[in-house]
Protein backbone atom coordinates (compact mmCIF):
# COMPACT_ATOMS: atom_id res chain seq x y z
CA UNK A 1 66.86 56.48 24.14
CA UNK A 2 68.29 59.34 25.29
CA UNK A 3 68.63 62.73 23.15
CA UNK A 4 72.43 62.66 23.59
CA UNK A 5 72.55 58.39 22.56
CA UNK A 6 70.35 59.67 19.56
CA UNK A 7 72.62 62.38 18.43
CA UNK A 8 75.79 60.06 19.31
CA UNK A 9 74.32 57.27 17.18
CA UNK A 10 73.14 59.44 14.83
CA UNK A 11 75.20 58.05 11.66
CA UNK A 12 73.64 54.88 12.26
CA UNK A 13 70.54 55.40 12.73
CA UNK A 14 69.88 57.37 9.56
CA UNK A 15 70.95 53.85 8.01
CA UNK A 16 67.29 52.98 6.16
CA UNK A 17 68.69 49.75 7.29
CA UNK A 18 69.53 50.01 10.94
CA UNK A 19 67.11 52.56 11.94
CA UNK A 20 65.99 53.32 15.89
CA UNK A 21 65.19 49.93 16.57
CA UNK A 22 68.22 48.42 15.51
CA UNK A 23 69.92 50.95 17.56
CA UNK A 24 68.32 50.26 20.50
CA UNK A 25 68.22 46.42 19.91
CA UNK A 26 72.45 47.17 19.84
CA UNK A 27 71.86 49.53 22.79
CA UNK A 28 70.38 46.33 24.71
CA UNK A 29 72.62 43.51 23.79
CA UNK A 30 75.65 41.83 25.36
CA UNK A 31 78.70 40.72 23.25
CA UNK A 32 81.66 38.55 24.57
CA UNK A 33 85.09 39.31 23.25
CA UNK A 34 87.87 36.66 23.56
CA UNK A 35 91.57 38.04 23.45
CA UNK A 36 92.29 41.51 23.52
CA UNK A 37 95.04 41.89 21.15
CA UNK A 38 95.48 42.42 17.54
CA UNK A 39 91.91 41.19 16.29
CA UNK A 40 90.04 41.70 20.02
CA UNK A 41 91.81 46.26 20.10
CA UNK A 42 89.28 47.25 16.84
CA UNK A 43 86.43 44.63 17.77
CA UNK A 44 86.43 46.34 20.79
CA UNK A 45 86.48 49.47 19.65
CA UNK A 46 83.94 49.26 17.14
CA UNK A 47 81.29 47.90 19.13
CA UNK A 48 81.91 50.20 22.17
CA UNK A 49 81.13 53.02 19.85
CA UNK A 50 78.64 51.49 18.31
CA UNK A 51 76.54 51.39 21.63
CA UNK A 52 76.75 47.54 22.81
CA UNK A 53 74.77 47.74 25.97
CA UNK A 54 77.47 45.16 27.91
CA UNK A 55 80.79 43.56 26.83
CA UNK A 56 82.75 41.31 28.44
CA UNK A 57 86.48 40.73 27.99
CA UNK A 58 88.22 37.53 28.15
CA UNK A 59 91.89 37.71 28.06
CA UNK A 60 95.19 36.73 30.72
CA UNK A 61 97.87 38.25 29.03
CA UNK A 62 99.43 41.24 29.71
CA UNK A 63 100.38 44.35 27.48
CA UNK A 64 104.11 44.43 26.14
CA UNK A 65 106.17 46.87 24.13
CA UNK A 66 105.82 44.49 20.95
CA UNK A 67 102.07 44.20 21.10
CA UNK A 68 102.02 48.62 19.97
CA UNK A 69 102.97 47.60 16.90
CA UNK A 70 99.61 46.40 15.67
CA UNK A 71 97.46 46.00 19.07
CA UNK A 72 95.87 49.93 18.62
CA UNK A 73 93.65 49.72 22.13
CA UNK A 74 96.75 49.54 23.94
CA UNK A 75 99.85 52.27 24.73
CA UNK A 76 103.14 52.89 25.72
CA UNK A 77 102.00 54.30 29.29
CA UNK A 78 100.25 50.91 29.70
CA UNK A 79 102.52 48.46 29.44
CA UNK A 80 102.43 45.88 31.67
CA UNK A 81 98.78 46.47 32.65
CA UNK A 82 96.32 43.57 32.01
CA UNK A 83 95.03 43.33 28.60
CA UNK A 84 91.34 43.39 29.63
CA UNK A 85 91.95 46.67 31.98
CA UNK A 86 94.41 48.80 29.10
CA UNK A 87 91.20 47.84 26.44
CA UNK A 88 88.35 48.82 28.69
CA UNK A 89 90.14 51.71 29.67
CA UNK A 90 90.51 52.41 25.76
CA UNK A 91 86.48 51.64 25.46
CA UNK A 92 85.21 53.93 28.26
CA UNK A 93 87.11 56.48 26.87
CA UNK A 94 85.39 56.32 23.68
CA UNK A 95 81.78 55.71 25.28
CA UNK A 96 81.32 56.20 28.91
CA UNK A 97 77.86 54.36 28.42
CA UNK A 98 78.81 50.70 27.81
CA UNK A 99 79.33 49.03 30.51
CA UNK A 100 82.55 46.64 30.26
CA UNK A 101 83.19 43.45 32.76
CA UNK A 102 87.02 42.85 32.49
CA UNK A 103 88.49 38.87 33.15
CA UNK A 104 91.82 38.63 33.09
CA UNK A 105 91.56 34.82 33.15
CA UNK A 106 92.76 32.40 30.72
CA UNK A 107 89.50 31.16 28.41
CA UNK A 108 89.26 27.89 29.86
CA UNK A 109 86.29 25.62 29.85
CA UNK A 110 84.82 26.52 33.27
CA UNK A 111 85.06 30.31 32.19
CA UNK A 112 83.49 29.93 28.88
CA UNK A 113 80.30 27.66 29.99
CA UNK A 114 79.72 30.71 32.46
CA UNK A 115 80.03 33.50 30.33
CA UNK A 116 79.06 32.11 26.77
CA UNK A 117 75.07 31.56 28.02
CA UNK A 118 74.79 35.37 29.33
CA UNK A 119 75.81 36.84 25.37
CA UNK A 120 74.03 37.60 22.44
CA UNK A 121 77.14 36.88 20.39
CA UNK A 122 80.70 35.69 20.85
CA UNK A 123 83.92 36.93 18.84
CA UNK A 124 86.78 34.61 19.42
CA UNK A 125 89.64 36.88 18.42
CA UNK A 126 92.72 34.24 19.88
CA UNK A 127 95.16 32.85 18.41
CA UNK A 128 95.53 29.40 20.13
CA UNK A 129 93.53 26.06 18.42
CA UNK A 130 92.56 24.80 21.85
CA UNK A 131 91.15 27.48 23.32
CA UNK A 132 89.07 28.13 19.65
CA UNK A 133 87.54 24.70 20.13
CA UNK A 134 87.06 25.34 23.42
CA UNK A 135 84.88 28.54 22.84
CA UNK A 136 82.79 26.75 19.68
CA UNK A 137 82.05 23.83 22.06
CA UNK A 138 80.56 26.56 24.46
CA UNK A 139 78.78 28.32 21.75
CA UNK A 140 77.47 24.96 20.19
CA UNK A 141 76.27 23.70 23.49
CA UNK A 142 74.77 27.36 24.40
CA UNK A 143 73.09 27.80 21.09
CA UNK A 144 75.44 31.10 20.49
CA UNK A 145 76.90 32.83 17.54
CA UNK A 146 80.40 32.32 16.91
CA UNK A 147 82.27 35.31 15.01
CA UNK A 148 85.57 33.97 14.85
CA UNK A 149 88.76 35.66 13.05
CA UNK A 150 92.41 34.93 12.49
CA UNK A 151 95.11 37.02 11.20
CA UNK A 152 98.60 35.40 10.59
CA UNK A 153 102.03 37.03 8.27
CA UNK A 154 99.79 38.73 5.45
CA UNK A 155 96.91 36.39 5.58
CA UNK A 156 93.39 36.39 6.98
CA UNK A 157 90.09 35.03 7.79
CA UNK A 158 86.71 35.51 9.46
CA UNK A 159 83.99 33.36 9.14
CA UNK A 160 80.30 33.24 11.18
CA UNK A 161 79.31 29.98 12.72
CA UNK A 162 76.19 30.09 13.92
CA UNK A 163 74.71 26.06 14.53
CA UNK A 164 70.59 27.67 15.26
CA UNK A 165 70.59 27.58 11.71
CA UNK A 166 70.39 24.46 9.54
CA UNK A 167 72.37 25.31 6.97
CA UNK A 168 75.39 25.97 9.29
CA UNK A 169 78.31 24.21 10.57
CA UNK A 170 79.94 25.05 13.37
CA UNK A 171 84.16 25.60 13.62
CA UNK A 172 84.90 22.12 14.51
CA UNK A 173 83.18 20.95 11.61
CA UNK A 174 85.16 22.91 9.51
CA UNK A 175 88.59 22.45 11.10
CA UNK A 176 88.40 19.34 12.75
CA UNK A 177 90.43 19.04 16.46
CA UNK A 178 91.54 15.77 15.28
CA UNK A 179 92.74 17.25 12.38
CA UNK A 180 96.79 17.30 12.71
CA UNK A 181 98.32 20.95 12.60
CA UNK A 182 101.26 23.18 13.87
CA UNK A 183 100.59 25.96 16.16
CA UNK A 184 101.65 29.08 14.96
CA UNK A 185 101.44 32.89 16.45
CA UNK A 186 102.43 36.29 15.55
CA UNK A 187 104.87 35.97 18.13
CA UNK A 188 106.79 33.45 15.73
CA UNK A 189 105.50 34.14 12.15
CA UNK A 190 104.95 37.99 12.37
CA UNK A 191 101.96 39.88 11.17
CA UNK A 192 101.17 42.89 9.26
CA UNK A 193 99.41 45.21 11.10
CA UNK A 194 96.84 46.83 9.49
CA UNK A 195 95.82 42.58 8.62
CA UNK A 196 94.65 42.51 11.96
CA UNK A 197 92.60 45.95 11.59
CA UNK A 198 90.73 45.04 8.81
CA UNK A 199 89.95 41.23 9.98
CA UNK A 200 88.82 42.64 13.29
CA UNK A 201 86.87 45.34 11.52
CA UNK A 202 84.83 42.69 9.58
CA UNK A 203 84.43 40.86 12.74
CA UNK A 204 82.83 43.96 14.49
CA UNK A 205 80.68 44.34 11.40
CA UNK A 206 79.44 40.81 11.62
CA UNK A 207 78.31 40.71 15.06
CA UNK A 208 77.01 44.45 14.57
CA UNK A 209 74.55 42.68 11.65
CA UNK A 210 73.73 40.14 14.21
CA UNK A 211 72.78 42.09 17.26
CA UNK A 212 70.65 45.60 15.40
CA UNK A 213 68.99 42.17 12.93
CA UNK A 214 70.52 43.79 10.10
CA UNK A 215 71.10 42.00 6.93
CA UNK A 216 72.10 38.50 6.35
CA UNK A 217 75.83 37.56 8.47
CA UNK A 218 78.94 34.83 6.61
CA UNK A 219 77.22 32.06 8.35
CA UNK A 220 78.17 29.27 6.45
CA UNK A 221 81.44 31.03 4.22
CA UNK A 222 84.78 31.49 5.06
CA UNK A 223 85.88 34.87 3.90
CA UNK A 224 90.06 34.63 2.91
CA UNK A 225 91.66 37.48 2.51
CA UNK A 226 95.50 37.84 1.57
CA UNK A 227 96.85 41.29 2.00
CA UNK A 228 100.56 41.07 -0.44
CA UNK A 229 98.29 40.63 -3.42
CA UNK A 230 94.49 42.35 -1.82
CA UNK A 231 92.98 39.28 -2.67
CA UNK A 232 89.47 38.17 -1.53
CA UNK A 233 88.00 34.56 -1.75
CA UNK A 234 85.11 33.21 -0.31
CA UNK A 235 84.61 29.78 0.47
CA UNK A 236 81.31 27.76 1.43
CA UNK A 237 81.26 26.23 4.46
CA UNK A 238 77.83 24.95 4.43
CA UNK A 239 76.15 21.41 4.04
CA UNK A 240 73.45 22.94 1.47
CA UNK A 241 74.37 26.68 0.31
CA UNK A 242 71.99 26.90 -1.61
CA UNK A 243 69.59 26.80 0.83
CA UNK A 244 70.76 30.56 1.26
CA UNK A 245 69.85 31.92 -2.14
CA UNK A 246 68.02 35.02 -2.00
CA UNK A 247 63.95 34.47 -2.73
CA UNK A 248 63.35 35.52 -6.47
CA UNK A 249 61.25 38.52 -6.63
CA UNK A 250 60.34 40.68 -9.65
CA UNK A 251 62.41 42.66 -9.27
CA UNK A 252 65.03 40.25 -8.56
CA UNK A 253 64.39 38.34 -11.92
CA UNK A 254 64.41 41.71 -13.83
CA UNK A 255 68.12 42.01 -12.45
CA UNK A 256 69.11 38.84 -13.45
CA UNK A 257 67.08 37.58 -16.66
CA UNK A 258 69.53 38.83 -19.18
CA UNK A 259 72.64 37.64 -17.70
CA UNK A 260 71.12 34.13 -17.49
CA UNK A 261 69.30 34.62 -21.07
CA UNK A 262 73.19 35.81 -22.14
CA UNK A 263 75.19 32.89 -20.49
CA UNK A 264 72.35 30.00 -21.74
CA UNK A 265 72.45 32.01 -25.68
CA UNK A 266 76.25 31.94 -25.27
CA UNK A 267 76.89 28.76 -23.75
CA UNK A 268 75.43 26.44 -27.02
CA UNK A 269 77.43 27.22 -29.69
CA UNK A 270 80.83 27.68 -27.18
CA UNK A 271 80.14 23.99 -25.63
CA UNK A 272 79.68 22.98 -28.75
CA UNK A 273 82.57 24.03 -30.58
CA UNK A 274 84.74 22.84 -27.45
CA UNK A 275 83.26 19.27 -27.86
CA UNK A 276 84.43 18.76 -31.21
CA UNK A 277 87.66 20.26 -30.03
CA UNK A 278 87.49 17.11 -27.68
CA UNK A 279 86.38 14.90 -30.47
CA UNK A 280 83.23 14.30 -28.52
CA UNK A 281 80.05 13.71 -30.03
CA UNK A 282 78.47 17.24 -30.23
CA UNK A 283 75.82 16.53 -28.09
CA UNK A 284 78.06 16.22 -25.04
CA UNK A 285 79.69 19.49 -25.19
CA UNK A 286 76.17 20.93 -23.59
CA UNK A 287 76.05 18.37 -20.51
CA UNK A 288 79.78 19.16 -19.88
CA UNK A 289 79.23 22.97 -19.75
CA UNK A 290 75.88 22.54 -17.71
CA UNK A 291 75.78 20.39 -15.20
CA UNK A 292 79.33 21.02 -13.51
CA UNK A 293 78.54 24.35 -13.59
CA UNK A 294 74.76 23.66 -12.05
CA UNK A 295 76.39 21.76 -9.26
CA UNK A 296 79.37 24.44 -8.96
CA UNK A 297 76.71 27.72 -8.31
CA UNK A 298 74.56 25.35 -6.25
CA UNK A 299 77.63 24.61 -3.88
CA UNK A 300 80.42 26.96 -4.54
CA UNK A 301 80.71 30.41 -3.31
CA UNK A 302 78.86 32.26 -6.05
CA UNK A 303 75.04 32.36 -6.90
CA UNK A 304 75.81 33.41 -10.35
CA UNK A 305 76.24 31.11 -13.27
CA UNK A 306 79.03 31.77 -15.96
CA UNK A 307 81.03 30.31 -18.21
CA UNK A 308 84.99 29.75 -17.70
CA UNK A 309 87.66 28.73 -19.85
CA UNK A 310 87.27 24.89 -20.41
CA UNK A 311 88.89 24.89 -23.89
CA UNK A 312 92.35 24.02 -22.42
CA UNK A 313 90.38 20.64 -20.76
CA UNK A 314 88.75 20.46 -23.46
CA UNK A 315 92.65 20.01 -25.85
CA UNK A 316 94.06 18.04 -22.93
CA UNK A 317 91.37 15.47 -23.17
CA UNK A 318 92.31 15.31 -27.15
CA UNK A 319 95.44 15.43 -26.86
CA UNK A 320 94.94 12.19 -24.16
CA UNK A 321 93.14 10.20 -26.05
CA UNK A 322 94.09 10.74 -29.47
CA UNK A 323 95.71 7.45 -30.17
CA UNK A 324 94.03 5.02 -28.09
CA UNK A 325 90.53 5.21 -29.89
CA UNK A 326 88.76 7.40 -33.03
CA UNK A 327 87.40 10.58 -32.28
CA UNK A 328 83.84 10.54 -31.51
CA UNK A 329 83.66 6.72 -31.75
CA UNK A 330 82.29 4.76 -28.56
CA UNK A 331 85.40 3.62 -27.22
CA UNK A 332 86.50 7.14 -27.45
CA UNK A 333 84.16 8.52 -25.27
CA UNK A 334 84.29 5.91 -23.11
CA UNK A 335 88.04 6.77 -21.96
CA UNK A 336 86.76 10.25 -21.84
CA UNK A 337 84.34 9.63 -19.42
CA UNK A 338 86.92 7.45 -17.54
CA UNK A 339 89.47 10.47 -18.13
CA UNK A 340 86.70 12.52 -16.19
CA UNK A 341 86.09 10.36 -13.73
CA UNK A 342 89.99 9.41 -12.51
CA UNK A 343 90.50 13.32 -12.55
CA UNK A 344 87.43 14.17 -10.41
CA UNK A 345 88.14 11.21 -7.94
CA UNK A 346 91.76 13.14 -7.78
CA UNK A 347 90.09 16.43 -6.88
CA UNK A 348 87.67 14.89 -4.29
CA UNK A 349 90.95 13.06 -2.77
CA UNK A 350 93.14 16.48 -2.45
CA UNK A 351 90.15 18.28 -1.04
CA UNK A 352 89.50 15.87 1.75
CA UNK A 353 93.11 15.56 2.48
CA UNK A 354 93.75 19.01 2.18
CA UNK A 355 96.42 18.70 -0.26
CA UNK A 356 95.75 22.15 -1.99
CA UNK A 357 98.65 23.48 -2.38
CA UNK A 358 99.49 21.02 -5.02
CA UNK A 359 97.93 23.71 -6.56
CA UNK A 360 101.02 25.88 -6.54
CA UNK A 361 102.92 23.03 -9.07
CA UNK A 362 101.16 25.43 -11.53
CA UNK A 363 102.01 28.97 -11.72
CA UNK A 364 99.17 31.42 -12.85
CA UNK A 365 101.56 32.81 -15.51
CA UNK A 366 101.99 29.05 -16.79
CA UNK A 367 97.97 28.21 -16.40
CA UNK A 368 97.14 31.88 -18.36
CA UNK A 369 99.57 31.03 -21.30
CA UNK A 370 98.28 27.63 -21.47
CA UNK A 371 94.40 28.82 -21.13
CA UNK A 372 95.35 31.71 -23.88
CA UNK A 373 97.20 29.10 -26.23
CA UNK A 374 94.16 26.77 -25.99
CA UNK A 375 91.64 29.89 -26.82
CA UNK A 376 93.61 30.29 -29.78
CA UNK A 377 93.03 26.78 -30.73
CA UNK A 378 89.24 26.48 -30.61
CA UNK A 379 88.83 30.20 -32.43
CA UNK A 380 91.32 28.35 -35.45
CA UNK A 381 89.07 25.46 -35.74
CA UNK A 382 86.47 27.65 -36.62
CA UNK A 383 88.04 29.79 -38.97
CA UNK A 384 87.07 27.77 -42.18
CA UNK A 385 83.37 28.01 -41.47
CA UNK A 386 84.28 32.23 -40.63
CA UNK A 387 86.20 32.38 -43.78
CA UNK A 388 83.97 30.30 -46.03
CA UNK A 389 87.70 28.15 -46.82
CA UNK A 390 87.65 25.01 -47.35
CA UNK A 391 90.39 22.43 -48.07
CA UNK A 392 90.80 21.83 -51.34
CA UNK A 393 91.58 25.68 -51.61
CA UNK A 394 88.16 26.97 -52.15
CA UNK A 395 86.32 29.47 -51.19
CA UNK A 396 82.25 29.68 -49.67
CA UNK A 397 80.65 32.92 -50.50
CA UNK A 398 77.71 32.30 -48.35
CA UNK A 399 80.23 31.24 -45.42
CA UNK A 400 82.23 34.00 -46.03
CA UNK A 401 79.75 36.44 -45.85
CA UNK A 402 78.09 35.17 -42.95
CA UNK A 403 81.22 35.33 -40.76
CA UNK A 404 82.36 38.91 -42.37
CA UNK A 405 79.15 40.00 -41.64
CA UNK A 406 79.05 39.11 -37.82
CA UNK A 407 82.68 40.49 -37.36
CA UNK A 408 81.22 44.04 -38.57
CA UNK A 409 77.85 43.84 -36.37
CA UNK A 410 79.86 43.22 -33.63
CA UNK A 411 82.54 45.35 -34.15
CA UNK A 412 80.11 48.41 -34.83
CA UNK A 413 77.89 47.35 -32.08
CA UNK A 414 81.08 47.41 -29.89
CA UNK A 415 81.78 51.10 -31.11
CA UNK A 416 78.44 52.73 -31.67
CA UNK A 417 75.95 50.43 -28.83
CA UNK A 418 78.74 49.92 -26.11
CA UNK A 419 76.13 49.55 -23.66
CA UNK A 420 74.38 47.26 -25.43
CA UNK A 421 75.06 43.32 -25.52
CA UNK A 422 76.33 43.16 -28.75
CA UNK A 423 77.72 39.56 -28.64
CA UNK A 424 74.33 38.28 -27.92
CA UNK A 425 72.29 40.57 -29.70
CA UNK A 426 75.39 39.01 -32.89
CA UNK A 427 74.65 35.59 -31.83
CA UNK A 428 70.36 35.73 -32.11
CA UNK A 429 70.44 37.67 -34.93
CA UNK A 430 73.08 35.23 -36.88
CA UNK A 431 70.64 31.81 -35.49
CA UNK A 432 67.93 34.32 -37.01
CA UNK A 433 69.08 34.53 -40.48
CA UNK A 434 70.80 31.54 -40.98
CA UNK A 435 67.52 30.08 -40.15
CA UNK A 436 65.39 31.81 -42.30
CA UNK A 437 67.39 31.28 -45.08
CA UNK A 438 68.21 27.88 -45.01
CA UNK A 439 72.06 28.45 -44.48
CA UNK A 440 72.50 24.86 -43.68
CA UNK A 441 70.23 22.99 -45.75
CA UNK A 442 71.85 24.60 -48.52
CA UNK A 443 75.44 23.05 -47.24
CA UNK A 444 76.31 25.89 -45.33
CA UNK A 445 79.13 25.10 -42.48
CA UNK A 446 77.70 24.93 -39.37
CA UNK A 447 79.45 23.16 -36.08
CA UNK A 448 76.18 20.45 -35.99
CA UNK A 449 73.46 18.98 -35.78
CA UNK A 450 72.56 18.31 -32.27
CA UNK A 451 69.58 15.62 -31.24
CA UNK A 452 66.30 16.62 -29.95
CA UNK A 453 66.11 13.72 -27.10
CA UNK A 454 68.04 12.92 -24.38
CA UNK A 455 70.63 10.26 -24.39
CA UNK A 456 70.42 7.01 -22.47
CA UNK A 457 72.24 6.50 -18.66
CA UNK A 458 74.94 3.48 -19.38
CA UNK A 459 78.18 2.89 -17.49
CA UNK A 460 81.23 2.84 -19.61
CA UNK A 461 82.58 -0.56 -19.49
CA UNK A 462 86.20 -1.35 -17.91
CA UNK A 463 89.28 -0.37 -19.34
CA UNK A 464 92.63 -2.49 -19.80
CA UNK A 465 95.33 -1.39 -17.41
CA UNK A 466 97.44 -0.05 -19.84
CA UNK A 467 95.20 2.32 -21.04
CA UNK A 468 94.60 2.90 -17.41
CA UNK A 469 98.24 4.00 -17.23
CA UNK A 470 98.10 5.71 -20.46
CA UNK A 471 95.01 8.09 -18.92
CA UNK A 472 96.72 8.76 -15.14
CA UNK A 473 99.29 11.40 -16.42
CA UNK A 474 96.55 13.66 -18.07
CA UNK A 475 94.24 13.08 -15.33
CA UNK A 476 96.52 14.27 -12.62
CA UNK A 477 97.09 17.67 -15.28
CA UNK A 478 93.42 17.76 -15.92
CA UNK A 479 92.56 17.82 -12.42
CA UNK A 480 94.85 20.57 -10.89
CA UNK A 481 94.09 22.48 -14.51
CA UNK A 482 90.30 22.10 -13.49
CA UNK A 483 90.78 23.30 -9.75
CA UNK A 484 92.33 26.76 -11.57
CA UNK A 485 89.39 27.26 -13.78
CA UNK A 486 86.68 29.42 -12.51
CA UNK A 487 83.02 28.48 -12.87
């Protein structure tokens, strides 16, 4: 490398993770941009400054006066010029070094089986379905990696598909050319302009990662990104995410032991409490918490494991059933686990047909008033055993005290240890005592006794079909109220 590439790359290769050799692994490499407009102006840009060795730019179109708005390669003086020859002329300004092959071809199949083989990495920045399938087809059959990106009225996405790895799909598996849609463009719709700058920008810093060998890339998540409300979602695209999870090292594990110790410490007494507000036996509560939320982090788009707000499910599903059977009896949980089951077929069905936006029938206002309301409800079910009351009108003194007490540890820990994790540190220290003093064999409230074995598998037997009828209604709420509740 040359003392002038050194001192030009200089920012990046004082990254600890970039270094020389990721420089000069950038320096060699070829990338192949498709579509030189709004997404393809900063990808090309970025990795023209960046040092790509070669790019090559795919696009027939030519520049017009309503392409300035957002398409920042291209000017006024060059309007009417060829895409490909206004954005290479924007490159070479910024770095004479990279040499830039211009085609100002359409991206059909011939062009793309000669061109995808001789890249490192392909960014399809286009805006036509056909011609995206066209380009993963080459990329598939090539054994290439796909950046792709798509920027339409305020929202966006870029995802990696890369199909060398296991673990990833590739676009068509994803969005299916079978799969009915209508074609839409800026031209049509509109777009916000800096949208496209910061979808392209993520798409240059993708294939960046991929080329120097830095870091891990979005293969197998769809990053969403909706600029009216600066949202970000990410969404797992592949067969087995999980497969993706960093390796646990020690220092790794000292990271994450307390939140895990804190969610498992927390997670018993709260899925307790919101199975009796169910009417299920106690026991259940824990499976209900767990195991969705096992599959959810082993499939969903975070590696973390937390707790959400199941207590308006959890008054839903009493609310349901009350009625039809006695709480905690066996016919009870029986149309509970039917409950679940109708509800969770209705959530696989809307996903596969891509019904979402039934989601939109409830209003996040609506869903946070509801979630609040049903918060409220669980804490007053346990305010007897806080408050030592009891129904005849009188009062425990060893309840009482217990539940005064934790309100003042955890309101001084709060104030004077605001670093510390007082609701935990509450929560042992309460298990602690009550333990060692007997609190309830002495007839001190507690939410349970829970067994020390694991139940029996058993299929709940079939319902009558007017109980059937009785449990569609709170499915269908159940199920979009589920979709709205965060792991």
């Amino acid at each position: 490398m040359r003392d002038d590439q050194l001192l030009r790359y200089s920012r990046h290769i004082l990254l600890n993770e970039w270094g020389v050799e990721g420089q000069e692994r950038v320096n060699a490499s070829h990338a192949l941009i498709i579509g030189a407009g709004g997404l393809g102006s900063p990808v090309a840009l970025y990795l023209a400054s960046a040092g790509v060795g070669r790019i090559s730019l795919v696009d027939h179109d030519l520049v017009d006066v309503t392409n300035l708005q957002r398409q920042i390669a291209h000017t006024q003086a060059r309007v009417g010029q060829p895409k490909v020859a206004s954005l290479r002329d924007a490159m070479t300004a910024i770095n004479p070094d990279v040499h830039i092959s211009a085609h100002a071809l359409k991206a059909d199949a011939t062009l793309l089986q000669s061109l995808v083989p001789q890249a490192d990495v392909i960014l399809d920045c286009t805006d036509n379905f056909e011609i995206r399938h066209a380009i993963n087809l080459a990329c598939v059959t090539h054994g290439k990696p796909l950046v792709s990106g798509a920027a339409l009225r305020l929202d966006g996405q870029v995802a990696v598909y890369d199909t060398q790895h296991a673990d990833s799909p590739c676009y068509a598996c994803v969005f299916p050319p079978t799969q009915s849609f209508e074609e839409t463009r800026c031209a049509t719709m509109g777009v916000l302009a800096p949208l496209v700058g910061v979808i392209g920008s993520l798409q240059a810093t993708e294939a960046l990662k991929i080329l120097s060998g830095m870091g891990s890339s979005l293969r197998g998540q769809l990053m969403l990104f909706n600029a009216q409300h600066m949202e970000w979602q990410t969404l797992q695209t592949a067969w087995l995410p999980f497969l993706k999870w960093p390796r646990l090292t020690p220092d790794l594990f000292r990271q994450e032991w307390l939140a895990g110790f804190s969610v498992a410490l927390l997670m018993v007494p709260q899925s307790v409490a919101y199975a009796a507000l169910a009417g299920m036996p106690l026991v259940t509560g824990l499976y209900a918490a767990l195991l969705p939320a096992v599959v959810g982090v082993m499939w969903g788009g975070s590696t973390r494991l937390s707790i959400g707000p199941s207590a308006l499910t959890c008054v839903l599903i009493s609310a349901s059933l009350t009625g039809m059977a006695q709480p905690a009896s066996a016919h009870w949980v029986h149309l509970a686990v039917w409950l679940a089951l109708i509800a969770g077929a209705l959530q696989l069905l809307m996903g596969v047909m891509r019904y979402g936006w039934l989601l939109n029938l409830i209003s996040s206002p609506v869903m946070m008033g509801f979630t609040q309301a049903a918060g409220l409800l669980v804490m007053a079910s346990q305010l007897p055993a806080i408050t030592g009351w009891q129904a005849g009108g009188s009062v425990q003194v060893a309840d009482l005290a217990f539940g005064l007490m934790s309100l003042v540890a955890l309101f001084a820990a709060k104030k004077w240890l605001p670093k510390w994790p007082s609701i935990m540190l509450v929560v042992a220290a309460s298990a602690v005592i009550s333990y060692a003093l007997g609190f309830a064999e002495q007839g001190g409230a507690v939410i349970g006794a829970l067994p020390t074995s694991l139940p029996e598998l058993s299929l709940p037997p079939l319902i009558t079909w007017n109980e059937l009828g009785m449990l569609a209604g709170p499915a269908v709420l159940i199920a979009l109220v589920s979709f709205l509740q965060p792991l």
